[in-house]
Protein backbone atom coordinates (compact mmCIF):
# COMPACT_ATOMS: atom_id res chain seq x y z
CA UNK A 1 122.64 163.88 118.44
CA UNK A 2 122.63 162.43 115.06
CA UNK A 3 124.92 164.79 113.90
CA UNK A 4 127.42 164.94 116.50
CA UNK A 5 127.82 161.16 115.80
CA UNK A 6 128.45 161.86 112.53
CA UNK A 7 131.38 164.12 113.23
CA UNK A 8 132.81 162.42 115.97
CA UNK A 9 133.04 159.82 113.27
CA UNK A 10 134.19 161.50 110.41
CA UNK A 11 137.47 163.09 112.54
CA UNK A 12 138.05 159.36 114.18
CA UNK A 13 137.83 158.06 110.22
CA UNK A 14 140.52 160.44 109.44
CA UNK A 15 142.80 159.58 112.26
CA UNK A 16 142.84 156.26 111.74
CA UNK A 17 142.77 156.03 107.72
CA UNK A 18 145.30 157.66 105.08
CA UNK A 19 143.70 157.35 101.78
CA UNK A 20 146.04 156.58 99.24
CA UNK A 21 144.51 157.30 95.68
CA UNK A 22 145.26 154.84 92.96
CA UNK A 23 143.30 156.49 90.48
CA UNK A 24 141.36 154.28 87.80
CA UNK A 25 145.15 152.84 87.45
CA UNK A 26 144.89 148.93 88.35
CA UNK A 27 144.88 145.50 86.93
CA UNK A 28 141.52 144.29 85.88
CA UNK A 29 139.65 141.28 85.18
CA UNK A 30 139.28 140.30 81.32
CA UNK A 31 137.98 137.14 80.10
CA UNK A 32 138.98 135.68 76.62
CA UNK A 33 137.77 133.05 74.71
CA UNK A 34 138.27 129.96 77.38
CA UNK A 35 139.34 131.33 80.99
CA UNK A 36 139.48 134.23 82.78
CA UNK A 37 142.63 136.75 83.37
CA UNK A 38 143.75 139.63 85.17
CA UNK A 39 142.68 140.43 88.70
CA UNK A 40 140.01 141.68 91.44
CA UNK A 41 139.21 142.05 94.99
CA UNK A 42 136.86 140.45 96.29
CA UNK A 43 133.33 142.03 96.68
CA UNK A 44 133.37 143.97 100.14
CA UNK A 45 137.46 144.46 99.31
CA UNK A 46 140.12 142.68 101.00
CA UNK A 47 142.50 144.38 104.05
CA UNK A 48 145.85 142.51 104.77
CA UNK A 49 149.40 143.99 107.09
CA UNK A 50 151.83 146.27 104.50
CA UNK A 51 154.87 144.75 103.91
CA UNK A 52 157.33 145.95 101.69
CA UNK A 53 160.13 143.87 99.85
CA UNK A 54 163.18 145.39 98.85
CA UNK A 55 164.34 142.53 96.22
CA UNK A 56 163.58 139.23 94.34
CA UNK A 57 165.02 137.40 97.32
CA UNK A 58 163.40 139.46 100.33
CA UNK A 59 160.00 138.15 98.31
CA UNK A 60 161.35 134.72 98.37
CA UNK A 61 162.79 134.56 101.65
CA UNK A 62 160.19 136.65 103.30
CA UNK A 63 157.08 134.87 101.85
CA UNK A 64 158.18 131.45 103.18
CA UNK A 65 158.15 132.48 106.41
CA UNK A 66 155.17 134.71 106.30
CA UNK A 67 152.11 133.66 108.55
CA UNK A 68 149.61 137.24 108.51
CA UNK A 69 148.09 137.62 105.55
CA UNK A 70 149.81 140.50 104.02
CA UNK A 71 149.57 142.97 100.95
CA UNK A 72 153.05 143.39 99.64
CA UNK A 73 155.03 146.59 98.43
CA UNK A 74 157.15 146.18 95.69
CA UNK A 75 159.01 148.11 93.21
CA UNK A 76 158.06 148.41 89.41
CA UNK A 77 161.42 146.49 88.46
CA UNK A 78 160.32 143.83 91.01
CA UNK A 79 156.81 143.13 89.31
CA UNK A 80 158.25 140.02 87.08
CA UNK A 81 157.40 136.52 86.21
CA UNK A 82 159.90 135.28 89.41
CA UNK A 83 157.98 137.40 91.78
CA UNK A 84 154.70 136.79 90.56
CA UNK A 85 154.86 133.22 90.80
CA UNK A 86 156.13 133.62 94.46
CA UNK A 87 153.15 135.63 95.45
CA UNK A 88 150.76 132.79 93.35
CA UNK A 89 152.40 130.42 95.55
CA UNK A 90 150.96 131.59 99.05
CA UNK A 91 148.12 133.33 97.26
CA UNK A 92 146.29 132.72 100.34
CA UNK A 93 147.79 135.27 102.23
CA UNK A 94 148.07 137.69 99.73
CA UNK A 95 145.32 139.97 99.97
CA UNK A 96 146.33 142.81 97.16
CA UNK A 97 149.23 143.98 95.58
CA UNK A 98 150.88 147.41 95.48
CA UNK A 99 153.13 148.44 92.67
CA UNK A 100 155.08 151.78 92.43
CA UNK A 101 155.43 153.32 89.40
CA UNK A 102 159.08 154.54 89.80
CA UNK A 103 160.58 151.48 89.82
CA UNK A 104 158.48 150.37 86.61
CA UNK A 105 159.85 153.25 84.95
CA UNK A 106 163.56 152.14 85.54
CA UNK A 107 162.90 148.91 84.99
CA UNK A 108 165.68 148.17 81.84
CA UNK A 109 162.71 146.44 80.15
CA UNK A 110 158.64 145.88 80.80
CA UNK A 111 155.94 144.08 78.74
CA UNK A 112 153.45 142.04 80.28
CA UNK A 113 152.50 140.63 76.90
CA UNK A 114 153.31 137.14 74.70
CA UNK A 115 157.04 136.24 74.01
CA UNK A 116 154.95 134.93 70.34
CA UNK A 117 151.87 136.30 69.69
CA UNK A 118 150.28 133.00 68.51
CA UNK A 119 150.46 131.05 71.49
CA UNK A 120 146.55 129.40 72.43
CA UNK A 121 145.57 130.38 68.70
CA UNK A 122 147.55 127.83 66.02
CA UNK A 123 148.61 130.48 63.70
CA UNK A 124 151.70 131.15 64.39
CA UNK A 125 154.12 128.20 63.48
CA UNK A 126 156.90 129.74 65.74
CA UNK A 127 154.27 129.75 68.92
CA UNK A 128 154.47 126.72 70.90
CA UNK A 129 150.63 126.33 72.57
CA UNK A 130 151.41 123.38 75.16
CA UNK A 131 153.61 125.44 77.18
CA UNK A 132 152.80 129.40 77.62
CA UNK A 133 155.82 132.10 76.87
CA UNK A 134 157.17 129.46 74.77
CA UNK A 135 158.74 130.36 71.19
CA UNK A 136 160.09 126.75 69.19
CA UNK A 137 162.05 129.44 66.45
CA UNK A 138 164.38 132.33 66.71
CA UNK A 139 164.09 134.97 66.78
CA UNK A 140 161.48 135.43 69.56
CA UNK A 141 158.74 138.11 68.53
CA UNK A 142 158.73 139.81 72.16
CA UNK A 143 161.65 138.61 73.61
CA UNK A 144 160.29 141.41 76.93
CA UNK A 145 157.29 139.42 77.33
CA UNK A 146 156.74 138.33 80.48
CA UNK A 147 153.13 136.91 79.54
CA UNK A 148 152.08 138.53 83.42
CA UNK A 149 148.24 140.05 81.56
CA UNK A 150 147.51 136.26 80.99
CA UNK A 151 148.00 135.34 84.74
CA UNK A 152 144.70 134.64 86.75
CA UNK A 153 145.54 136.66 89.63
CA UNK A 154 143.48 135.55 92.51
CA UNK A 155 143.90 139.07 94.09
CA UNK A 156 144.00 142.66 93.03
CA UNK A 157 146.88 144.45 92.00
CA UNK A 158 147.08 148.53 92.02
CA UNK A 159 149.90 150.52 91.24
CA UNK A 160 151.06 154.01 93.00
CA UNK A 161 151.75 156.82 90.71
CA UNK A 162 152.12 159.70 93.11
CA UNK A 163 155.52 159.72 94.79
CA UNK A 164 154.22 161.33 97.79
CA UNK A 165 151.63 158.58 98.28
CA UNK A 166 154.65 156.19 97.46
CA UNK A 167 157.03 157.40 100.27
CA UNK A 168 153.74 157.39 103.02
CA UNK A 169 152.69 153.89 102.10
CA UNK A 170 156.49 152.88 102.04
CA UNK A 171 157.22 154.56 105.38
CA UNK A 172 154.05 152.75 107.06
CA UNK A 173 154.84 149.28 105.62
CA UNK A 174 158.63 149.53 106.77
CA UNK A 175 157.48 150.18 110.05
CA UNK A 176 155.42 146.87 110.39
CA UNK A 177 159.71 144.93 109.49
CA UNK A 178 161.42 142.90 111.75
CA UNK A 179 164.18 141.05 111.69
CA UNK A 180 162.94 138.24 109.04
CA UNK A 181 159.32 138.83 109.21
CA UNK A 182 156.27 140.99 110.45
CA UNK A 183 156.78 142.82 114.11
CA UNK A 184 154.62 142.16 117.13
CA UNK A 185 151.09 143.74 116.72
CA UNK A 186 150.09 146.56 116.77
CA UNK A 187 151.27 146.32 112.66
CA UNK A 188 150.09 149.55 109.56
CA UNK A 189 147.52 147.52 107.97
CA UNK A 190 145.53 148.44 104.70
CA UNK A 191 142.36 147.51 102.69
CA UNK A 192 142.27 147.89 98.36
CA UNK A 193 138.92 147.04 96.67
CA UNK A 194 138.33 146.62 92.79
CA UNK A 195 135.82 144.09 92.36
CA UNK A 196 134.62 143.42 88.82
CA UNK A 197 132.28 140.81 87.81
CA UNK A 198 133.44 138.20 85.50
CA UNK A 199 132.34 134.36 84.43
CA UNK A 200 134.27 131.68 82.85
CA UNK A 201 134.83 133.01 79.58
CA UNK A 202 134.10 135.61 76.82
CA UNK A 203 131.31 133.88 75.56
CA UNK A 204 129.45 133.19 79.01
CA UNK A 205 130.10 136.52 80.51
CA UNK A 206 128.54 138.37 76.98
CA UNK A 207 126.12 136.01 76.95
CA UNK A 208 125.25 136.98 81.31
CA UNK A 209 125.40 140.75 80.42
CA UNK A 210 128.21 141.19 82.86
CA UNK A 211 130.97 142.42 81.88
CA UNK A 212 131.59 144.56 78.05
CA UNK A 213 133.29 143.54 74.53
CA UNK A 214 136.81 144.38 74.75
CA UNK A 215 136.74 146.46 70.62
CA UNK A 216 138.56 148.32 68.42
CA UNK A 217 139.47 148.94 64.88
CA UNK A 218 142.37 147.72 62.36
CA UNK A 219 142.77 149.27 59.07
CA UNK A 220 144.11 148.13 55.35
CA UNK A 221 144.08 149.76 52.32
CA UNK A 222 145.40 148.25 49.02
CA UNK A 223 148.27 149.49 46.65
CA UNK A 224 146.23 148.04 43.57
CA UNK A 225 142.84 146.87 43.51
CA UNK A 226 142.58 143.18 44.20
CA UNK A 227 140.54 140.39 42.46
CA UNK A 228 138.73 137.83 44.54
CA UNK A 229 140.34 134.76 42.74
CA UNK A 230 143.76 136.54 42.56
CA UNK A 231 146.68 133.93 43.10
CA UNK A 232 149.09 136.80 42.47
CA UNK A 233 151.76 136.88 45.94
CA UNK A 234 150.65 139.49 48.60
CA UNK A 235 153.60 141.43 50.66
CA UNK A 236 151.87 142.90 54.00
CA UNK A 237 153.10 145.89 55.39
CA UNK A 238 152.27 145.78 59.10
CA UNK A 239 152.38 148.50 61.93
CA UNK A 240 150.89 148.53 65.28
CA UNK A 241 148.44 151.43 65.86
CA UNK A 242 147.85 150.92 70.12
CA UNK A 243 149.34 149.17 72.91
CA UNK A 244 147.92 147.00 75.30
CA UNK A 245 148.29 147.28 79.38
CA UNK A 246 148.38 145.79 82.40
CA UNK A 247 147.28 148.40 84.42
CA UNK A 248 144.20 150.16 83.41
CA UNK A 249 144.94 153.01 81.12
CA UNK A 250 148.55 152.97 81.77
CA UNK A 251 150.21 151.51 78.21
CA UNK A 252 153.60 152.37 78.22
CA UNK A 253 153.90 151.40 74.48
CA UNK A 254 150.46 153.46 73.73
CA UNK A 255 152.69 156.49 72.76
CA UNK A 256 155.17 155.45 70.45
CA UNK A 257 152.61 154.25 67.70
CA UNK A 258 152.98 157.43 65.92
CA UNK A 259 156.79 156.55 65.08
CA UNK A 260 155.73 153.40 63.31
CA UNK A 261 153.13 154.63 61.75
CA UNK A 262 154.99 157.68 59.76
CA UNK A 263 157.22 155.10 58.73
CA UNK A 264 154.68 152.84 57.31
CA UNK A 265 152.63 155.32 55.57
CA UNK A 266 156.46 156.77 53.94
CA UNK A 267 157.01 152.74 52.51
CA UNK A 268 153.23 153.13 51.36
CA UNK A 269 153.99 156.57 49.88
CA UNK A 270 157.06 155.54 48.06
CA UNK A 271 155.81 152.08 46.66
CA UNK A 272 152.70 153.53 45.34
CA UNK A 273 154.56 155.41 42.40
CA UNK A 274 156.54 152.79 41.31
């Protein structure tokens, strides 16, 4: 009897549920050294109508009016500081948030990093640290950033890489449209989950033992040997060796390190012999 149960189950499960596999590819909480970043679920996951928006004003529009508690569709050239604020706005019935790859990789330009790489820390005299994504010089560092992997995001965000996946998910949530808002019930609904454990700050959370040192390595070597009291002039030749992400394992700059790095070790090469 037990076992028939279990079937029946199993084949309503699958009638009523297409899984939609996002991988390990989603934003994630991080913690630095006084607040908390990045996004989660919460614990048990969170399930919400789909609803997708086809531009910066169908967010705008369409979230004033929403009253369900939703988890938006959006395309990768959508996923900005404009829309994000929007969706921080009526955070309350936002329950996730679904990316799609495709547009991200049309998008004319993406980083979710600093505009100046100093802001919060006081060494960089062009950073401004009172207001975030705020350069007081020209020319701006990352003049891209959109400063989106410093957001506290109160929900989780998940990104679709499979096109297939993308056109079901897109099909189901443009089913749920009506003229400026969400149809009549019965609506395609769906449920994410990526909870991660997190408290306060870097310090607190290492010092809990939950959640894991963010590490990793930088290197230097020197053209001549160098004296600890030296007040000789130093020139620094700098190159970036990673890239960081927004989505889990899905740096779009991660790639192109090799580039800068053939060029830095050719300057080294050439200097060395003069």
């Amino acid at each position: 009897q037990r076992r028939v149960r279990a079937a029946l189950s199993e084949t309503l499960t699958e009638k009523i549920y297409t899984p939609i596999d996002f991988g390990n590819v989603h934003c994630f909480r991080m913690n630095n050294f006084n607040t908390q970043v990045g996004c989660q679920t919460s614990r048990d996951g969170d399930s919400g109508v789909l609803y997708h928006f086809n531009s910066q004003a169908d967010v705008e529009e369409g979230m004033d009016v929403m009253k369900e508690p939703i988890i938006p569709i959006i395309s990768g050239n959508l996923f900005n500081n404009a829309t994000a604020s929007v969706f921080l706005q009526h955070s309350s019935l936002v329950r996730g948030l679904i990316v799609l790859e495709n547009g991200l990789n049309n998008a004319p330009s993406y980083s979710p990093e600093k505009s100046c790489p100093g802001n919060g820390f006081n060494y960089d005299e062009n950073a401004d640290d009172s207001e975030p994504n705020k350069c007081l010089k020209k020319p701006v560092w990352n003049r891209y950033g959109n400063w989106l992997s410093y957001v506290d995001f109160p929900f989780g965000i998940f990104i679709i890489q499979s096109e297939a996946q993308q056109e079901i998910i897109v099909q189901k949530a443009n089913e749920n449209r009506g003229s400026s808002s969400l149809k009549p019930y019965p609506l395609w609904g769906g449920e994410v989950k990526a909870f991660m454990r997190s408290a306060k700050d870097t310090s607190t959370c290492i010092r809990r033992g939950t959640c894991d040192p963010v590490s990793g390595l930088n290197l230097h070597v020197n053209l001549r040997p160098m004296q600890k009291n030296s007040k000789k002039p130093i020139i620094l030749f700098v190159t970036k060796a990673d890239a960081t992400a927004f989505f889990k394992d899905l740096s779009y700059g991660g790639k192109d390190s090799g580039l800068s790095v053939s060029l830095l070790l050719g300057v080294v090469k050439a200097l060395a012999s003069v």
